[in-house]
Protein backbone atom coordinates (compact mmCIF):
# COMPACT_ATOMS: atom_id res chain seq x y z
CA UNK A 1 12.99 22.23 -5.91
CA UNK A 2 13.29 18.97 -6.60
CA UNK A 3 16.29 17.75 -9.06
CA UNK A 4 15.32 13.98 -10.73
CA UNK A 5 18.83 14.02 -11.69
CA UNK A 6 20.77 13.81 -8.77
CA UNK A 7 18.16 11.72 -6.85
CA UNK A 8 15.85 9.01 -7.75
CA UNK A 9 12.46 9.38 -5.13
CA UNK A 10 12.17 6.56 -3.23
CA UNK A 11 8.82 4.86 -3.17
CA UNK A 12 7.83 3.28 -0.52
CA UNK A 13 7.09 -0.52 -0.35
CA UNK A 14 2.73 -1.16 0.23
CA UNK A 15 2.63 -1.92 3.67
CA UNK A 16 -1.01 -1.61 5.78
CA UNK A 17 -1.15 1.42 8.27
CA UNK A 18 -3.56 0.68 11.22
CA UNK A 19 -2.86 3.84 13.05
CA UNK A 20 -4.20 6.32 10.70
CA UNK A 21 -7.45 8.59 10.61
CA UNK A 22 -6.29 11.60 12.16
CA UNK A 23 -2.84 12.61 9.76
CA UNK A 24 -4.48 13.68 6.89
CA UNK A 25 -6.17 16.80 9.05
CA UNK A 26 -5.84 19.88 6.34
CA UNK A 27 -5.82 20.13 2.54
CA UNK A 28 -1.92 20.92 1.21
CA UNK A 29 -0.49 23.78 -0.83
CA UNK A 30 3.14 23.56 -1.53
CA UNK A 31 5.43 25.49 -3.81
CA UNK A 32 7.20 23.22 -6.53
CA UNK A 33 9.68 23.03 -8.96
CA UNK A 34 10.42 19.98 -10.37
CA UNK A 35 14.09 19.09 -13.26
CA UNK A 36 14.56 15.74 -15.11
CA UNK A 37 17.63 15.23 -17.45
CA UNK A 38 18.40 19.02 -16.86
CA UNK A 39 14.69 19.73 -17.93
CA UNK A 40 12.88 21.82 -15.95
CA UNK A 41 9.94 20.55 -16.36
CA UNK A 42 7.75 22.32 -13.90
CA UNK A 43 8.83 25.40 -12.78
CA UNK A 44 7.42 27.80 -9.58
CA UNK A 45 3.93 26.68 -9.42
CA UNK A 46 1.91 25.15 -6.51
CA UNK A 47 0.92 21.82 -5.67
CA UNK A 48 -2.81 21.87 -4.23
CA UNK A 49 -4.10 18.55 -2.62
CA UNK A 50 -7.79 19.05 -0.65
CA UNK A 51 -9.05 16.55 1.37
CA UNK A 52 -11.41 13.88 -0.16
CA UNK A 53 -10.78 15.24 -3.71
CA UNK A 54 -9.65 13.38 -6.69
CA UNK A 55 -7.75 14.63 -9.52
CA UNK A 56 -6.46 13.58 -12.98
CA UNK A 57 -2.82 14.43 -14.30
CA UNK A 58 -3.05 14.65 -18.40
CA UNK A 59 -0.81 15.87 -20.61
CA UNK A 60 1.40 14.47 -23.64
CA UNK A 61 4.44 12.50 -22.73
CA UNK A 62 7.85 13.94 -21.22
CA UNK A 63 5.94 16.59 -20.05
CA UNK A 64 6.30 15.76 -15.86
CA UNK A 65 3.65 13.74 -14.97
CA UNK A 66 5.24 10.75 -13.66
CA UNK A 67 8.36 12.76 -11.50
CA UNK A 68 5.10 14.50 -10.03
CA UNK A 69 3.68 11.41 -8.97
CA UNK A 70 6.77 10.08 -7.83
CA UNK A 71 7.83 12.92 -6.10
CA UNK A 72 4.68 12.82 -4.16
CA UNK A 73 4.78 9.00 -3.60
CA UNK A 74 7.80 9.63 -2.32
CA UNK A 75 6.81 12.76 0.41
CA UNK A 76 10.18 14.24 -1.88
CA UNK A 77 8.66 17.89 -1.60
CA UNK A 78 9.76 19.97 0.93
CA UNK A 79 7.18 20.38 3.50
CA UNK A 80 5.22 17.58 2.40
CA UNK A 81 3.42 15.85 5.49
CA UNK A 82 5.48 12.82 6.01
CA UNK A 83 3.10 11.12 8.08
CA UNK A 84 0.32 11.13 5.69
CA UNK A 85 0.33 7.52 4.10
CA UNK A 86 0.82 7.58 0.55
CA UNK A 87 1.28 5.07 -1.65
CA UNK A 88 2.09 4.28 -5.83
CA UNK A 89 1.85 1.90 -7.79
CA UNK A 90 5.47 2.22 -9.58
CA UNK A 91 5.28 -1.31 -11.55
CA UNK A 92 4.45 -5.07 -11.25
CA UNK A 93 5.10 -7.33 -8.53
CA UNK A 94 8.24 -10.41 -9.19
CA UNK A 95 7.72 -13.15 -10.77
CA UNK A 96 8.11 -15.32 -7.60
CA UNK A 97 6.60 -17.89 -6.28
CA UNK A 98 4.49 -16.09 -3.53
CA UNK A 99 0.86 -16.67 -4.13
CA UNK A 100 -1.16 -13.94 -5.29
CA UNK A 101 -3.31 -13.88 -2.16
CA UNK A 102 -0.29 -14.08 0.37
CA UNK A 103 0.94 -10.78 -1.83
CA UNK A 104 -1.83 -9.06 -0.05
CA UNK A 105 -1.56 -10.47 3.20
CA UNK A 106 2.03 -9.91 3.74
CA UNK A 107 1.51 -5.86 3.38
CA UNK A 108 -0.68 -6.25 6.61
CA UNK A 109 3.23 -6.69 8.67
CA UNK A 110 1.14 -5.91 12.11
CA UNK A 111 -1.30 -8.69 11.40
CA UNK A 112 1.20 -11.06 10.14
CA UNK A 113 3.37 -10.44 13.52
CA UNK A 114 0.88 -10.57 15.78
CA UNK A 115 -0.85 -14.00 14.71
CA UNK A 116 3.18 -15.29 14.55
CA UNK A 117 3.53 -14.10 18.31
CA UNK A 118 0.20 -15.27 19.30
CA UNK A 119 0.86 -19.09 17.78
CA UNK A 120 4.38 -18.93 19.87
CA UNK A 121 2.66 -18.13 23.47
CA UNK A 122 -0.26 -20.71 22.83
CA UNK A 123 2.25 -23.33 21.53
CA UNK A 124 4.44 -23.26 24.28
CA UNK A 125 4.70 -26.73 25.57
CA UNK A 126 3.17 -27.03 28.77
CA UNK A 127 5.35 -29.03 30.45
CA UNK A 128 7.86 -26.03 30.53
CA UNK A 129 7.97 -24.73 34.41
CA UNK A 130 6.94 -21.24 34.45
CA UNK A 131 6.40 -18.80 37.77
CA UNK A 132 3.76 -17.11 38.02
CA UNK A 133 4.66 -13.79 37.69
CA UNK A 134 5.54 -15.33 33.63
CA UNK A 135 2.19 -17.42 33.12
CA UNK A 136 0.55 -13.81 34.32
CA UNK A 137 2.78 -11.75 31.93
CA UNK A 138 1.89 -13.94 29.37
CA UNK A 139 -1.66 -14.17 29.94
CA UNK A 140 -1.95 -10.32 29.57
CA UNK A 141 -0.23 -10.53 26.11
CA UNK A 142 -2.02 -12.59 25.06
CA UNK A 143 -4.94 -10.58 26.28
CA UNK A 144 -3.14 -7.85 24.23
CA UNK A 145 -2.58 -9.04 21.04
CA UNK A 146 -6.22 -10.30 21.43
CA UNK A 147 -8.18 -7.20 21.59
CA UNK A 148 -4.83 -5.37 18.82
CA UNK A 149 -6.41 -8.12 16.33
CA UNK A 150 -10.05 -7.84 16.82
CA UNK A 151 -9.12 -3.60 16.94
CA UNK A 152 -7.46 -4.13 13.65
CA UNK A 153 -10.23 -6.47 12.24
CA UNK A 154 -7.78 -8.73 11.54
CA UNK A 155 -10.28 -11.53 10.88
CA UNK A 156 -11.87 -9.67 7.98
CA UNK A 157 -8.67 -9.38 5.99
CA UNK A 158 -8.97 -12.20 3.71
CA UNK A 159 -12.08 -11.92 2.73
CA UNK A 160 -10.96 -8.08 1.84
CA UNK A 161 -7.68 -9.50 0.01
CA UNK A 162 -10.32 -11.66 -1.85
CA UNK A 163 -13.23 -8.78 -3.20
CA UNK A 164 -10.05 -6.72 -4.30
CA UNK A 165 -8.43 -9.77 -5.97
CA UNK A 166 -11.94 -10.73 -7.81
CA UNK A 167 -12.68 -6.89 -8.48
CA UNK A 168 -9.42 -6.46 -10.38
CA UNK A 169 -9.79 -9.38 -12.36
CA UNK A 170 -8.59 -13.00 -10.82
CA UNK A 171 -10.61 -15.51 -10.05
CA UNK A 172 -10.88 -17.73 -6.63
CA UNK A 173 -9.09 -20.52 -8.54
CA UNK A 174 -5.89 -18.29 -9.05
CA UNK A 175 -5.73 -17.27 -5.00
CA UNK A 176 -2.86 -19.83 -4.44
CA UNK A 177 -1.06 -19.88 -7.74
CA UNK A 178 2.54 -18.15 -7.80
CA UNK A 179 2.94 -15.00 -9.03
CA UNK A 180 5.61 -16.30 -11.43
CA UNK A 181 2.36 -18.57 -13.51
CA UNK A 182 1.14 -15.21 -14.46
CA UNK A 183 2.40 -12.48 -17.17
CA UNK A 184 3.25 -9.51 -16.93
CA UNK A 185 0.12 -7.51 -17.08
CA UNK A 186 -1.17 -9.98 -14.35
CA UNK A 187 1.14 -8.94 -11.93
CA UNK A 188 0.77 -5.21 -12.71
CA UNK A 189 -2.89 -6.54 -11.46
CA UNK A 190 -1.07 -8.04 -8.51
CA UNK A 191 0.59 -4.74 -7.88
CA UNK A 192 -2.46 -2.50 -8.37
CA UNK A 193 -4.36 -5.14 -5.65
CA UNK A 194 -1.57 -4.74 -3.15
CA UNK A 195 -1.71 -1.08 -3.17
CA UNK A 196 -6.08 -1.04 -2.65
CA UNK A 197 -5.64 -3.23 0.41
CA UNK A 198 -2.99 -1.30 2.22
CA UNK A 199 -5.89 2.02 1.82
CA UNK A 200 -3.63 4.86 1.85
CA UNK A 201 -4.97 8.19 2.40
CA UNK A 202 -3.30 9.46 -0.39
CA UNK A 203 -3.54 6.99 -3.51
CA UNK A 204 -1.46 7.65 -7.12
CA UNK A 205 -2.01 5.33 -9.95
CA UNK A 206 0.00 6.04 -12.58
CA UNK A 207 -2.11 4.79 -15.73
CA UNK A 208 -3.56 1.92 -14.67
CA UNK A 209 -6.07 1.71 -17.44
CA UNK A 210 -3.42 0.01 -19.40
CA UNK A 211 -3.36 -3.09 -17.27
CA UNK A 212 -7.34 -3.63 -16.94
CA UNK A 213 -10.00 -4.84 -19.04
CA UNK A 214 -13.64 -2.95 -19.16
CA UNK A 215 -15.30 -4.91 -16.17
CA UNK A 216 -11.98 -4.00 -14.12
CA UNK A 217 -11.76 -0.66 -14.41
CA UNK A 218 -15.70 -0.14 -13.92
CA UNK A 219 -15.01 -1.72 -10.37
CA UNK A 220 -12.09 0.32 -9.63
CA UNK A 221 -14.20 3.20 -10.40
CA UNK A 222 -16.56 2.32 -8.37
CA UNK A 223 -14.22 1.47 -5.50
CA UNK A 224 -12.36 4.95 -5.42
C-alpha cells in the first residue's frame, strides 16, 4: 500500500543508463493500493506491465492517475524491479541559463566524465617526469575510456540530442540559447526532450499533449 500522505515518491532525476538491455527480462504483476489526502483512491487491484506494451491511463480528474504514475516513476511499489530504468516527466526544466542542447548532454553523466578524464590524461604537460610503470598505466586508460566511448557511441550523441530537439519542436537556431529565453511550455519541451534521450525502458508521460503542437505530437508518436 502506498500512502501519498505520509510520503511524497521521489522521482528520479533523467540521467542516461548505458548498462541496460537485460533488466527488463519478464512482464510485472503487482498488488496495489494506492491513498492521497486520506483518499483511497485505488484500492486491492493489480498493476500489470508486459514487456513492449503501451498503455493509456484515462479517467476524470482526482481520480489516481498521476500518484500511479508517480508511484511507478518512483519504483514506490513494493516489489517493483528497482533496476528497471524508469523515468517521468514530472514538470519543466529551470529557467537557467544552461543551453537547451547541453540539457540533453548533461543526462549522459558517463559520457560527460569520460571525455573530462580523457582531456586531463592527453593534456598533461609533457614535460612532467613520469616512470614507466605511470606512462603504461596511463596508456591503458586511455585505451579504456577509448573503446567505453566508442561502446557507448558516444560520438553519435549530439546528433541524437539534435533529431529529439527538432522532433519536439526547436529549431537548430535555439540549440545554444538558455533555457531561461524560453517560456514555460518551452521548457516543458525541454523536459519532455531530456527524458527521450536518456531511453528508459519504462517511459511515463504524464499528459504531454498539453505542451505540443500537431507536428510534435505526430513525431512523438511516431518515435514511441
Amino acid at each position: 500500500m502506498i500512502d501519498f500522505a505520509a510520503k511524497k515518491a521521489k522521482v528520479p532525476p533523467p540521467v542516461v543508463k548505458h548498462n541496460k538491455g537485460t533488466n527488463f527480462i519478464s512482464d510485472i504483476s503487482l498488488p496495489l493500493t494506492i491513498i492521497a489526502g486520506g483518499n483511497l483512491l485505488i484500492s486491492d487491484t493489480t498493476l500489470q506491465l508486459i514487456k513492449g506494451v503501451k498503455y493509456g491511463l484515462i479517467g476524470r480528474n482526482g481520480i489516481g492517475k498521476t500518484c500511479l504514475i508517480d508511484a511507478i516513476s518512483s519504483c514506490d511499489i513494493e516489489g517493483f524491479p528497482t533496476e528497471i530504468h524508469t523515468l517521468q516527466v514530472e514538470q519543466e526544466v529551470d529557467a537557467d541559463d544552461k543551453s537547451v542542447m547541453n540539457h540533453l548532454l548533461d543526462c549522459d553523466t558517463e559520457r560527460n566524465a569520460l571525455n573530462i578524464e580523457m582531456d586531463e590524461l592527453l593534456d598533461e604537460d609533457e614535460e612532467t617526469e613520469k616512470s614507466e610503470a605511470q606512462e603504461e598505466a596511463e596508456a591503458n586508460r586511455v585505451s579504456e575510456i577509448a573503446e567505453r566511448l566508442d561502446f557507448i557511441e558516444a560520438d553519435l550523441a549530439e546528433q541524437k540530442a539534435k533529431d529529439i530537439l527538432i522532433g519536439v519542436g526547436f529549431k537548430e537556431s535555439d540549440f545554444d540559447k538558455p533555457c531561461s529565453s524560453f517560456s514555460g511550455g518551452w521548457r516543458m519541451r525541454i523536459a519532455i526532450a531530456k527524458i527521450l534521450y536518456c531511453k528508459p525502458e519504462i517511459l511515463m508521460l504524464d499528459e504531454p499533449t498539453n505542451h505540443l503542437d500537431l507536428p510534435a505530437l505526430i513525431w512523438l508518436e511516431s518515435y514511441l
